[in-house]
N, C-alpha and C. Protein backbone atom coordinates (compact mmCIF):
# COMPACT_ATOMS: atom_id res chain seq x y z
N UNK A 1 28.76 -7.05 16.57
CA UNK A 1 29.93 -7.83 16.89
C UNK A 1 29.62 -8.84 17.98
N UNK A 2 28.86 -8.38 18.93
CA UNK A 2 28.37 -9.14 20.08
C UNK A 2 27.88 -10.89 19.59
N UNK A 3 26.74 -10.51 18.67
CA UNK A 3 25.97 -11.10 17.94
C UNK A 3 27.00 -12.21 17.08
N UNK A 4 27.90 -11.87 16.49
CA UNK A 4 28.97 -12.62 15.89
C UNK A 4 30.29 -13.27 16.42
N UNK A 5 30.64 -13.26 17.84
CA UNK A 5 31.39 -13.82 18.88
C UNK A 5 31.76 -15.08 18.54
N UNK A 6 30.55 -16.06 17.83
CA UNK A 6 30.63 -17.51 17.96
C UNK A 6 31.61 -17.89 17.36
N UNK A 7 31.11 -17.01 15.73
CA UNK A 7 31.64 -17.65 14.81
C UNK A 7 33.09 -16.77 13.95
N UNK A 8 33.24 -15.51 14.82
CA UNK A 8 34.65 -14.53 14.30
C UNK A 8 35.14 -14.23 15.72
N UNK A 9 36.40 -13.96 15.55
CA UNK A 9 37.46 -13.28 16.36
C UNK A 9 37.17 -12.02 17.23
N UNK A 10 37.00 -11.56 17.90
CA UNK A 10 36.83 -10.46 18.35
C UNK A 10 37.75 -9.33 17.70
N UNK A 11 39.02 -10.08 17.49
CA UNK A 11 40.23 -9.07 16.89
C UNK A 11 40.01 -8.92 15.40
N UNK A 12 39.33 -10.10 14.54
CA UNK A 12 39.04 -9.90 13.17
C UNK A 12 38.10 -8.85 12.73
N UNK A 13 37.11 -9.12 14.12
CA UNK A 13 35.93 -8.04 13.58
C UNK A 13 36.07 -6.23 13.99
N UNK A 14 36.92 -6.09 14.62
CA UNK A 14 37.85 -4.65 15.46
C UNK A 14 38.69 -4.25 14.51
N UNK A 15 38.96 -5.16 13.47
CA UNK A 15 40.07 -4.59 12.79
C UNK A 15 39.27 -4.39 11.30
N UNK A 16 38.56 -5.51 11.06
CA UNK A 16 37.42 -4.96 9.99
C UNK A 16 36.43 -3.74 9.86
N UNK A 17 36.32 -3.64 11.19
CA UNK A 17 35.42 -2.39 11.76
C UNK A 17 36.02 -1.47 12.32
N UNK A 18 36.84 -1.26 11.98
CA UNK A 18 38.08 -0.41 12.35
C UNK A 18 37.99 0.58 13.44
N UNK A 19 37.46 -0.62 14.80
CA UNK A 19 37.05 0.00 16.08
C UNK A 19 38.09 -0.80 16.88
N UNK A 20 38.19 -0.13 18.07
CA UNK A 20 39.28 -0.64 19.05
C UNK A 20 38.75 -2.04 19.96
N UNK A 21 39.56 -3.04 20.32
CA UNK A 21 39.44 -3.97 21.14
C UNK A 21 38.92 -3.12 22.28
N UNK A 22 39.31 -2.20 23.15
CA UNK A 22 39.42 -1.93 24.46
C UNK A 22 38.04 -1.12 23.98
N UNK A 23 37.45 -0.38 23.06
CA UNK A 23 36.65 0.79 22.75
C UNK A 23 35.22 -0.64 23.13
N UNK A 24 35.16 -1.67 22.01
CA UNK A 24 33.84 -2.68 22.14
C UNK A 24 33.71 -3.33 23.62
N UNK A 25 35.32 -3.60 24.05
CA UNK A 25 35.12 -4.43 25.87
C UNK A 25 34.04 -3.18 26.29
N UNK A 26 34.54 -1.96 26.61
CA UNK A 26 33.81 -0.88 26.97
C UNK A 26 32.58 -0.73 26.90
N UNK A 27 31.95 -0.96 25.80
CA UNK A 27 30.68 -0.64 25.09
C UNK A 27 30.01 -1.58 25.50
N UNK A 28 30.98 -2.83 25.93
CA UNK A 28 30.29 -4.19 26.39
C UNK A 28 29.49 -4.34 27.91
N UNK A 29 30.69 -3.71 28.42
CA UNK A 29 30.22 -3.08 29.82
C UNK A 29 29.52 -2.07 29.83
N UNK A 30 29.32 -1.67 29.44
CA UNK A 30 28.22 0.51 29.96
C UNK A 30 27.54 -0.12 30.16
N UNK A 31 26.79 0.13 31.00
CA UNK A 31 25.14 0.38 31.47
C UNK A 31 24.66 1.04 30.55
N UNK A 32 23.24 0.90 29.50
CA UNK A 32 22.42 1.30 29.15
C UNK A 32 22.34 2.73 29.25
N UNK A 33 22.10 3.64 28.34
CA UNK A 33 22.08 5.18 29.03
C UNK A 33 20.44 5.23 29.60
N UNK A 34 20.09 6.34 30.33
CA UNK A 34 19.11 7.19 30.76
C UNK A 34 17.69 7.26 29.39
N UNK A 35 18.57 7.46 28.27
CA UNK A 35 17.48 8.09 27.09
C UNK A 35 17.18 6.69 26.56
N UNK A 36 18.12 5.53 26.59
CA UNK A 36 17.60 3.97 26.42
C UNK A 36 16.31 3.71 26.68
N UNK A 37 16.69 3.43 28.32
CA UNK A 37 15.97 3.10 29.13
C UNK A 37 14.77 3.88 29.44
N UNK A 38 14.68 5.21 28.75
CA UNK A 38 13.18 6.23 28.63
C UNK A 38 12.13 5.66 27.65
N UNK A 39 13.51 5.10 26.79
CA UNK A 39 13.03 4.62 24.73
C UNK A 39 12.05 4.07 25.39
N UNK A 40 12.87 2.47 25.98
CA UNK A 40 12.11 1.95 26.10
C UNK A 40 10.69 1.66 26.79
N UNK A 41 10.78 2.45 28.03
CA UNK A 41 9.44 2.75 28.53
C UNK A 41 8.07 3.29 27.88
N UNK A 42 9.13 4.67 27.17
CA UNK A 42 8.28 4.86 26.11
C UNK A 42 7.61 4.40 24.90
N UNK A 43 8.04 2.92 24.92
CA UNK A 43 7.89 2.63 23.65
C UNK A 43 6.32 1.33 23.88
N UNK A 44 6.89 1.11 25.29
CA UNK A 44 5.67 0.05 25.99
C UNK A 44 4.49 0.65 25.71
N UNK A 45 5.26 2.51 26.64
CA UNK A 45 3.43 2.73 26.38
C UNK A 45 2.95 3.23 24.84
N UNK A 46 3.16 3.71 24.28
CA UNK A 46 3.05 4.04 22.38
C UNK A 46 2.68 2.90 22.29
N UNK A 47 3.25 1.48 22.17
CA UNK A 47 2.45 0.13 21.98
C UNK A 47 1.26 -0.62 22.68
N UNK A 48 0.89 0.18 23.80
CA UNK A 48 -0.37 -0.30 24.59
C UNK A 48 -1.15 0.71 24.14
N UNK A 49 -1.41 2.34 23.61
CA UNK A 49 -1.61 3.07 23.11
C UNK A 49 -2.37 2.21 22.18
N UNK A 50 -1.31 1.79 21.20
CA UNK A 50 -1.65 1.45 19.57
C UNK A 50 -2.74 0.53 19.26
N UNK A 51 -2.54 -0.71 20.65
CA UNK A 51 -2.86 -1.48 20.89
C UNK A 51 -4.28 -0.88 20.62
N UNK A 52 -4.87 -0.45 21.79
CA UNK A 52 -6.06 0.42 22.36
C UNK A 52 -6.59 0.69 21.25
N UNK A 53 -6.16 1.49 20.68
CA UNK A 53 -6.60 2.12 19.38
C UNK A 53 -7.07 1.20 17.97
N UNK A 54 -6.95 -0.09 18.11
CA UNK A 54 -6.94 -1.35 17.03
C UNK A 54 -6.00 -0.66 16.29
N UNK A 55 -5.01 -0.53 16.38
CA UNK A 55 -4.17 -0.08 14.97
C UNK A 55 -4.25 0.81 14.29
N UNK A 56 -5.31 2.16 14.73
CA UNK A 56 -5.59 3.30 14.13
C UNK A 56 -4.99 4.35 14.48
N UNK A 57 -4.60 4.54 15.63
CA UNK A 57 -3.64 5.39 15.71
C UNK A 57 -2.71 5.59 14.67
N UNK A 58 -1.91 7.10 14.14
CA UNK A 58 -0.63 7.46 13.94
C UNK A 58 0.50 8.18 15.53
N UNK A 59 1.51 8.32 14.41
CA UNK A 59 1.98 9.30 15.96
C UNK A 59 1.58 10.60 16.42
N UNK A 60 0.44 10.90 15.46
CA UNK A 60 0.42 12.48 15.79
C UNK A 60 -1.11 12.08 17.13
N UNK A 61 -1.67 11.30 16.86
CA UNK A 61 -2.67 10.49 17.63
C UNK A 61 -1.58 10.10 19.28
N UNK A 62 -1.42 9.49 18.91
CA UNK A 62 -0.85 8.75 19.90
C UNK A 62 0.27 9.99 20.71
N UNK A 63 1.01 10.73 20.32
CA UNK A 63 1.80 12.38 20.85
C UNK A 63 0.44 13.02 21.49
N UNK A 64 -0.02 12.90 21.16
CA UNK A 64 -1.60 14.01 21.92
C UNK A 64 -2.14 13.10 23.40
N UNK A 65 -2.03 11.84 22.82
CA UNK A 65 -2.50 10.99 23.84
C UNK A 65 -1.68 10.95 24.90
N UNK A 66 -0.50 11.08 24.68
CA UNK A 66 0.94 11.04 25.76
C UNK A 66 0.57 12.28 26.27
N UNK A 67 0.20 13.18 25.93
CA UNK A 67 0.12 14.18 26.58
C UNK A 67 -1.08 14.42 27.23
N UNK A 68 -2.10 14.33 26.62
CA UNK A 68 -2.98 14.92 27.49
C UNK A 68 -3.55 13.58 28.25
N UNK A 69 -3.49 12.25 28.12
CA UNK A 69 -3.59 11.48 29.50
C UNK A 69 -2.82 11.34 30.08
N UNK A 70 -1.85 11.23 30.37
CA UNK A 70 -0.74 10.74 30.87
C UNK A 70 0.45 11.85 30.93
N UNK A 71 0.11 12.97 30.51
CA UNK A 71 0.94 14.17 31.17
C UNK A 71 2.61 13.91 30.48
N UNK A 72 2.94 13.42 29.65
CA UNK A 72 4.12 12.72 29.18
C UNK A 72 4.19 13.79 27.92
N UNK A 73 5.46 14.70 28.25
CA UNK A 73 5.27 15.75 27.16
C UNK A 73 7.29 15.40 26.22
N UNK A 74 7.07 14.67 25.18
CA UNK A 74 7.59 14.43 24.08
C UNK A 74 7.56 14.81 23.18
N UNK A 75 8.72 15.03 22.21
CA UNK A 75 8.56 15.30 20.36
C UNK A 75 7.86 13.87 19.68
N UNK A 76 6.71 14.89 19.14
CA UNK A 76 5.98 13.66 18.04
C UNK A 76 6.96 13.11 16.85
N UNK A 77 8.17 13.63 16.80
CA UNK A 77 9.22 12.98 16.36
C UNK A 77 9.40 11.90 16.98
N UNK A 78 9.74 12.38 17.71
CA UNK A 78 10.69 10.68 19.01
C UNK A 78 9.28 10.14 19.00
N UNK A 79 8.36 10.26 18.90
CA UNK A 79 6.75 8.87 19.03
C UNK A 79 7.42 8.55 17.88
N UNK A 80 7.23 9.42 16.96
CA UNK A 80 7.34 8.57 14.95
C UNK A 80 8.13 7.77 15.13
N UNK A 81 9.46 8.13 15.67
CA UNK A 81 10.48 7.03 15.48
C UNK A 81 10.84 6.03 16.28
N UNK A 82 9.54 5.91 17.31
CA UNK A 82 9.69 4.55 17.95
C UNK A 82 9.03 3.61 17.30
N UNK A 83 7.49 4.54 16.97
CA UNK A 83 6.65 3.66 16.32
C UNK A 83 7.68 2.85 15.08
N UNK A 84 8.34 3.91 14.29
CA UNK A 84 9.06 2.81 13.02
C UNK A 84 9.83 1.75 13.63
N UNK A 85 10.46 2.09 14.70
CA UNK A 85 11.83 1.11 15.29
C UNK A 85 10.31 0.07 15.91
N UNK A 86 9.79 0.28 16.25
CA UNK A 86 8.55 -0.88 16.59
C UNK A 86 7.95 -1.57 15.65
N UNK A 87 8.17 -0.95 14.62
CA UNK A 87 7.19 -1.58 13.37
C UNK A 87 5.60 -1.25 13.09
N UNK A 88 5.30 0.06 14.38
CA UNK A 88 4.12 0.00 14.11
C UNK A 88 3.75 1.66 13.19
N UNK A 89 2.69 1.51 12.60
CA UNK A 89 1.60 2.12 11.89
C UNK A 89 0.37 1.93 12.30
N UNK A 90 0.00 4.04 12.03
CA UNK A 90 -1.54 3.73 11.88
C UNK A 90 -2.37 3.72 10.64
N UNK A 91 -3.48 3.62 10.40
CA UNK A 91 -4.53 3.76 9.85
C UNK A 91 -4.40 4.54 8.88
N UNK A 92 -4.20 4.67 7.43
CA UNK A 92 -5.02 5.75 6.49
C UNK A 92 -5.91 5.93 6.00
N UNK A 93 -6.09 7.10 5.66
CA UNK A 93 -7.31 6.75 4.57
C UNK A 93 -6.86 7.09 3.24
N UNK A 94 -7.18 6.35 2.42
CA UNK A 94 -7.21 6.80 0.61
C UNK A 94 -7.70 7.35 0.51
N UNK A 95 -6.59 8.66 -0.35
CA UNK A 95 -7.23 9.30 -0.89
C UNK A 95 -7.96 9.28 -2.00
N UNK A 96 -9.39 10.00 -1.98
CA UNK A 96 -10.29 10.14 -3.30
C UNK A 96 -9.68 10.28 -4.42
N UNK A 97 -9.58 10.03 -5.33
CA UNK A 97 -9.15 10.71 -6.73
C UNK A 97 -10.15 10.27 -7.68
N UNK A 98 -10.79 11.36 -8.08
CA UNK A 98 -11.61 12.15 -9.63
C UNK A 98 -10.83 11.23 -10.86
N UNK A 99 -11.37 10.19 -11.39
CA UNK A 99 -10.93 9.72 -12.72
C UNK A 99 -11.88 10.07 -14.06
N UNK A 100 -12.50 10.77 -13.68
CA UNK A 100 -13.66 11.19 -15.01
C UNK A 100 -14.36 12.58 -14.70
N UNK A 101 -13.72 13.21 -15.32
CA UNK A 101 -14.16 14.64 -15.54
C UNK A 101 -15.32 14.54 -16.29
N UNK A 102 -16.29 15.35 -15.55
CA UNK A 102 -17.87 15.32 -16.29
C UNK A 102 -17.99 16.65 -17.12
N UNK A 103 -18.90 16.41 -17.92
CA UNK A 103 -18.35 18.21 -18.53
C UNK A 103 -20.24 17.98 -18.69
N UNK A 104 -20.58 19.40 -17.51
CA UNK A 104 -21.90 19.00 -17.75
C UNK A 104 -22.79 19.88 -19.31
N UNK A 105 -22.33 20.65 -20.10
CA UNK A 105 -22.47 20.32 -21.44
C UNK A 105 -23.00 19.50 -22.82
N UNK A 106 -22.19 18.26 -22.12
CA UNK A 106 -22.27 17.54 -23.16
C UNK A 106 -23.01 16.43 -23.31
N UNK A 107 -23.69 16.11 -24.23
CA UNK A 107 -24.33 15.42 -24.64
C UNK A 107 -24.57 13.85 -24.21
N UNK A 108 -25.70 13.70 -23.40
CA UNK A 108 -25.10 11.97 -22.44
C UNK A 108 -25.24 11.11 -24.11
N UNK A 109 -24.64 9.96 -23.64
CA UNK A 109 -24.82 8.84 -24.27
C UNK A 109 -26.35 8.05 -24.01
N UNK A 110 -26.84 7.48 -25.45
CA UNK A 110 -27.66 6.88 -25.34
C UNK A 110 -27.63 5.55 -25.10
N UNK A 111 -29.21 4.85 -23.98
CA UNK A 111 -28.97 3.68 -23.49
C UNK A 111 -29.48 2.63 -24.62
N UNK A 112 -28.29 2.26 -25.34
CA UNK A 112 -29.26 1.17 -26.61
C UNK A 112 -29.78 0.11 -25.93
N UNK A 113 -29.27 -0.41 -24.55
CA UNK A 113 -30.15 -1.63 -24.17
C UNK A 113 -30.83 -1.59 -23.49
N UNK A 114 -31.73 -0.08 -23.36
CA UNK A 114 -32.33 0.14 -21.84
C UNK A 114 -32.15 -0.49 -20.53
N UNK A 115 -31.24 -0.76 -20.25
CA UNK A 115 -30.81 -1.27 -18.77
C UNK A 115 -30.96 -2.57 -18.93
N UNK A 116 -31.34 -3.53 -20.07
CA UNK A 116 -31.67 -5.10 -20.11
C UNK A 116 -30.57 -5.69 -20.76
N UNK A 117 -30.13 -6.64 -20.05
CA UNK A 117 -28.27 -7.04 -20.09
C UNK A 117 -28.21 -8.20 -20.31
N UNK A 118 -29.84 -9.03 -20.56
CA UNK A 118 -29.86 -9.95 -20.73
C UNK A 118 -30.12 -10.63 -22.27
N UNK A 119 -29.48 -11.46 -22.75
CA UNK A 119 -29.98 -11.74 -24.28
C UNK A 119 -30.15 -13.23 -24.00
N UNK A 120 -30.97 -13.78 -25.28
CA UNK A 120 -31.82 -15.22 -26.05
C UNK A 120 -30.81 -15.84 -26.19
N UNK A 121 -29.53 -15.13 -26.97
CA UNK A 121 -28.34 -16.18 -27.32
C UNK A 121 -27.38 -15.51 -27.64
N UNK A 122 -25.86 -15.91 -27.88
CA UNK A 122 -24.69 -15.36 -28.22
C UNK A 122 -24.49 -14.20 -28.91
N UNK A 123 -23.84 -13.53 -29.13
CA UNK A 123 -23.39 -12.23 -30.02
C UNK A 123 -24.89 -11.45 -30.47
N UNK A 124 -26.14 -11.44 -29.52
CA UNK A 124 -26.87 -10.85 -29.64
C UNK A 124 -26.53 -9.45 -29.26
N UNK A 125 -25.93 -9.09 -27.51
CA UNK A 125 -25.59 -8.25 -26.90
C UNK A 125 -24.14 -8.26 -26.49
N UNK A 126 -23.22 -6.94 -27.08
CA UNK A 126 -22.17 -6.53 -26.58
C UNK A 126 -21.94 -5.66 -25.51
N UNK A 127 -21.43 -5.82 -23.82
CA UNK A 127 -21.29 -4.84 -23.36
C UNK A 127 -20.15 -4.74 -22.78
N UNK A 128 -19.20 -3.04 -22.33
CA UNK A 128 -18.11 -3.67 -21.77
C UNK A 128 -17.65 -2.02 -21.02
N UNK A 129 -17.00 -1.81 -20.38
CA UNK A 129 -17.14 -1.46 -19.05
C UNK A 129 -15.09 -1.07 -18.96
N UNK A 130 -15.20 0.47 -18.36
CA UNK A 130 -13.77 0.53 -17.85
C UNK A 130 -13.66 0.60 -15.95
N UNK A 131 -12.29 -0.07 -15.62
CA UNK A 131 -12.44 1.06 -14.07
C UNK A 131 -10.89 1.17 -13.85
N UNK A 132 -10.82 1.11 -12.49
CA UNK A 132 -9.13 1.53 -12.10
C UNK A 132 -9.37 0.67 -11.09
N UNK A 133 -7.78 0.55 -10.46
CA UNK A 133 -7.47 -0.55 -9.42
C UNK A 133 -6.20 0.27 -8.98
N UNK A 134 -6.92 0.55 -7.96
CA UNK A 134 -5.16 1.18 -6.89
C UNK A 134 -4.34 0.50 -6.96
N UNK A 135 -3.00 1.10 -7.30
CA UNK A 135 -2.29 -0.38 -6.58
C UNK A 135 -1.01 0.86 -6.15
N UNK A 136 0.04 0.38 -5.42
CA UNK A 136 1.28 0.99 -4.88
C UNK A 136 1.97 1.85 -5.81
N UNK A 137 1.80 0.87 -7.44
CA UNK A 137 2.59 1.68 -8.21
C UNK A 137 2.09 2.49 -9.41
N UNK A 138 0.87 2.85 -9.24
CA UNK A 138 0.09 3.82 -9.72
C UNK A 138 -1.05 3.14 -9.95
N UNK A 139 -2.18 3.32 -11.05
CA UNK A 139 -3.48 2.73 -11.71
C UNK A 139 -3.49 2.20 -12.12
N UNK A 140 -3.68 0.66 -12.70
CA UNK A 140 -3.93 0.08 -13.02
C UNK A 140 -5.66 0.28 -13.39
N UNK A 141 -6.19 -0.17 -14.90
CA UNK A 141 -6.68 0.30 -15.58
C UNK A 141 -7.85 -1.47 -16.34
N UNK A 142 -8.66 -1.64 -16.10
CA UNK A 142 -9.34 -2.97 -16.02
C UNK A 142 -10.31 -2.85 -17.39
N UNK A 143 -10.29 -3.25 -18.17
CA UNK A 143 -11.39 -3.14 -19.85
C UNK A 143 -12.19 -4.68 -19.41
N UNK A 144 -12.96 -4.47 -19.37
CA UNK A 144 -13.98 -5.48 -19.74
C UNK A 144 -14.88 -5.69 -20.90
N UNK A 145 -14.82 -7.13 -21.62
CA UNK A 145 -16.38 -6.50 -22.76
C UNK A 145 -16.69 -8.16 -22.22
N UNK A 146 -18.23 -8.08 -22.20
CA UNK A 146 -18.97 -9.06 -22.26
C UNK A 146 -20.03 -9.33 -23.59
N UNK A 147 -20.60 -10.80 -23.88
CA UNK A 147 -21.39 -10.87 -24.74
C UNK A 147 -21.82 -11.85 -24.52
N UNK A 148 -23.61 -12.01 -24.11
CA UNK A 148 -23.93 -13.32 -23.54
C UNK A 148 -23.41 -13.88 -22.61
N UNK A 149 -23.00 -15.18 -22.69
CA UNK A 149 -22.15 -15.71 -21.64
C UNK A 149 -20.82 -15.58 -21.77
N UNK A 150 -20.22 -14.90 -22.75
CA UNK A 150 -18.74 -15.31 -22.77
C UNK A 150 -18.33 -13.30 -22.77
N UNK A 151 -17.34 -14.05 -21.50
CA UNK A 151 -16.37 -12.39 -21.35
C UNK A 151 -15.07 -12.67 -21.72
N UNK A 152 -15.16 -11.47 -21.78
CA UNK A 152 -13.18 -11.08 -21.42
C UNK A 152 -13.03 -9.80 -21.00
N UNK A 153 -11.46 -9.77 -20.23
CA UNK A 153 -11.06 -8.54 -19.77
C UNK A 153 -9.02 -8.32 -19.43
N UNK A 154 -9.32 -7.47 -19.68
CA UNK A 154 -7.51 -7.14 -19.88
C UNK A 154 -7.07 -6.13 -18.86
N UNK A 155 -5.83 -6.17 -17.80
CA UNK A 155 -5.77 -5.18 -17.21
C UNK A 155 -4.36 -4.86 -18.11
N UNK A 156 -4.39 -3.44 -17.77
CA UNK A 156 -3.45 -2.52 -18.60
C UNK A 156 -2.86 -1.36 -17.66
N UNK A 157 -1.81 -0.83 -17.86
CA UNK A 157 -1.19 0.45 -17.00
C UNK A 157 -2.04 1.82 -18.27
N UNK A 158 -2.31 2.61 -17.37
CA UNK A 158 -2.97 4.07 -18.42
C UNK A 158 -1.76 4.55 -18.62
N UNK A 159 -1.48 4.91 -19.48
CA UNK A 159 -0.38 6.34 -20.32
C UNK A 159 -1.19 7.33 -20.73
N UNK A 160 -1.06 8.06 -20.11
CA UNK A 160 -1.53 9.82 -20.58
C UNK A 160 -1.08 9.79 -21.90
N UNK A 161 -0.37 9.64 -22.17
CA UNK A 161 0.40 10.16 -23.88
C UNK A 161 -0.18 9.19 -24.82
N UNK A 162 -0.45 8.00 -24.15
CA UNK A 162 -0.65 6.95 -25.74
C UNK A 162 -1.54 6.04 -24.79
N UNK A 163 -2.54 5.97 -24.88
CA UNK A 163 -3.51 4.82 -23.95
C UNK A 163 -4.04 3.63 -25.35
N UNK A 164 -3.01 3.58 -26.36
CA UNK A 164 -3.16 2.14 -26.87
C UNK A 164 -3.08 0.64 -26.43
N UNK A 165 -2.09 0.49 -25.70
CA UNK A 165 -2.18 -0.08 -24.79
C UNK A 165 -3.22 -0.88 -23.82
N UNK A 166 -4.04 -0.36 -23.68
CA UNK A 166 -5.73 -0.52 -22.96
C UNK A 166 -6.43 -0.32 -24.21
N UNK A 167 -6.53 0.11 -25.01
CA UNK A 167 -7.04 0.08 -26.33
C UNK A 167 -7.35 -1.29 -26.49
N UNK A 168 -5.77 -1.69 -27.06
CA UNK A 168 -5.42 -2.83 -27.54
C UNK A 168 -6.07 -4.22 -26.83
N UNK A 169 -5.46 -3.96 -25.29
CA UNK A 169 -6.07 -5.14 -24.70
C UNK A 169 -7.49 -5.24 -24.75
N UNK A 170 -8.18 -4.39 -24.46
CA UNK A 170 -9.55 -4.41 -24.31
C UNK A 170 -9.96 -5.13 -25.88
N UNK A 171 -9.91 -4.72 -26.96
CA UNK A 171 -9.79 -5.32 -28.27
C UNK A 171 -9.25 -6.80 -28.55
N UNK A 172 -8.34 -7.25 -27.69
CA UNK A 172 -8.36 -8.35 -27.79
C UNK A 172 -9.34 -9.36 -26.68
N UNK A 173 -9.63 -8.60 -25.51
CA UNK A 173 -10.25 -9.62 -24.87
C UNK A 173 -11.82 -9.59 -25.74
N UNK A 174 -12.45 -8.20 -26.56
CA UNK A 174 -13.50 -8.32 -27.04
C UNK A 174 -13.34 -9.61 -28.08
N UNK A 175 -12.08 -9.95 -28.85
CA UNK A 175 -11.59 -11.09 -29.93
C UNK A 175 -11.79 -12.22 -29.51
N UNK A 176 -11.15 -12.30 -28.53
CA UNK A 176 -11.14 -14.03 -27.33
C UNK A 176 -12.67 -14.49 -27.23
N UNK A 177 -13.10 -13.43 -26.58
CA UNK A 177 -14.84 -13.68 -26.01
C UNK A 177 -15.87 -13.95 -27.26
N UNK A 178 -15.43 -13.15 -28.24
CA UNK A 178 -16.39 -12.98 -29.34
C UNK A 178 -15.76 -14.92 -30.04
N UNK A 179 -14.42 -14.67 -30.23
CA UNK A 179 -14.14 -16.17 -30.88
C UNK A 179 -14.30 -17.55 -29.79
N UNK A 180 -15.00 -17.56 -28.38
CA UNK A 180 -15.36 -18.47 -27.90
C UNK A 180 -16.89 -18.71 -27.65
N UNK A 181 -17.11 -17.94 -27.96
CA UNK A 181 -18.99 -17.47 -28.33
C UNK A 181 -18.98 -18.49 -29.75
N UNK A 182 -18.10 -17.91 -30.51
CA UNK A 182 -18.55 -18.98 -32.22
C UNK A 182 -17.96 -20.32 -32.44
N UNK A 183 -18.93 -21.01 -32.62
CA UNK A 183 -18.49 -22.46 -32.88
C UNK A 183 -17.71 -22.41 -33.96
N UNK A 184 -16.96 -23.66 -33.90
CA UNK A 184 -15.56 -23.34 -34.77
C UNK A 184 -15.92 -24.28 -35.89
């Protein structure tokens, strides 16, 4: 409401907000409480902390640090939630994840090009290649085929249930590459 003074009523926005004239004068006046004015101290140091740390710190880092330098004994809650009201974060790490189960059993594949990737001329050599790509909203899934000089590659989402989809694309970028390889 403070913030909006310029341009509304004091009485429009009390009655919209169905708070009292005399309740906001009030609120206008208090002094800051005690646990404010801790926030904020606390929040200087958590950010010179963070600082220190290049940005690697979390709060469970930075709660240990309050404590055992600086003797400052807080809930690693109240750190977490300054750090968010600050905007700051630390460091993760990604996690590993296993995309190819090896089954040592079975039978390797043979190398038809012995490791030589290089060919004389067009549609001599086909090769083509899967991987993954992290992203926020799961895997993303990358087909590549090459031949000679001319590639292609399709990214695709994986479906456990039906991975046509990446099938498909990969099949067409092998189409594209293969039909810009042949003179028309």
């Amino acid at each position: 409401m403070k913030v909006n003074q310029a341009t509304h009523s004091v009485g429009v926005m009390c009655r919209l907000l169905k708070v009292s004239r005399s309740g906001f004068y009030a609120w206008l006046e208090r002094p800051t409480s005690a646990r404010a004015r801790a926030d904020l101290a606390l929040t200087a140091r958590v950010e010179a902390i963070h600082r220190r740390s290049k940005g690697v710190y979390g709060s469970p880092m930075i709660h240990a640090e309050l404590a055992d330098d600086y003797g400052i004994r807080v809930g690693r809650k109240r750190v977490a939630r300054l750090m968010r009201a600050a905007g700051l974060r630390g460091a993760t790490l990604r996690r590993y994840v296993v995309t190819t189960l090896w089954d040592p059993h079975a039978e390797r594949a043979i190398d038809l090009v012995e490791r030589k990737f290089y060919t004389d001329g067009p549609d001599r050599l086909w090769v083509a290649d899967i991987t993954y790509v992290p992203t926020w909203a799961g895997f993303l899934y990358l087909a590549h085929a090459c031949g000679g000089s001319q590639c292609g590659a399709k990214l695709g989402q994986f479906n456990p249930c039906c991975d046509d989809r990446l099938n498909l694309g990969s099949t067409r970028a092998t189409r594209s590459a293969s039909a810009a390889a042949k003179p028309a």
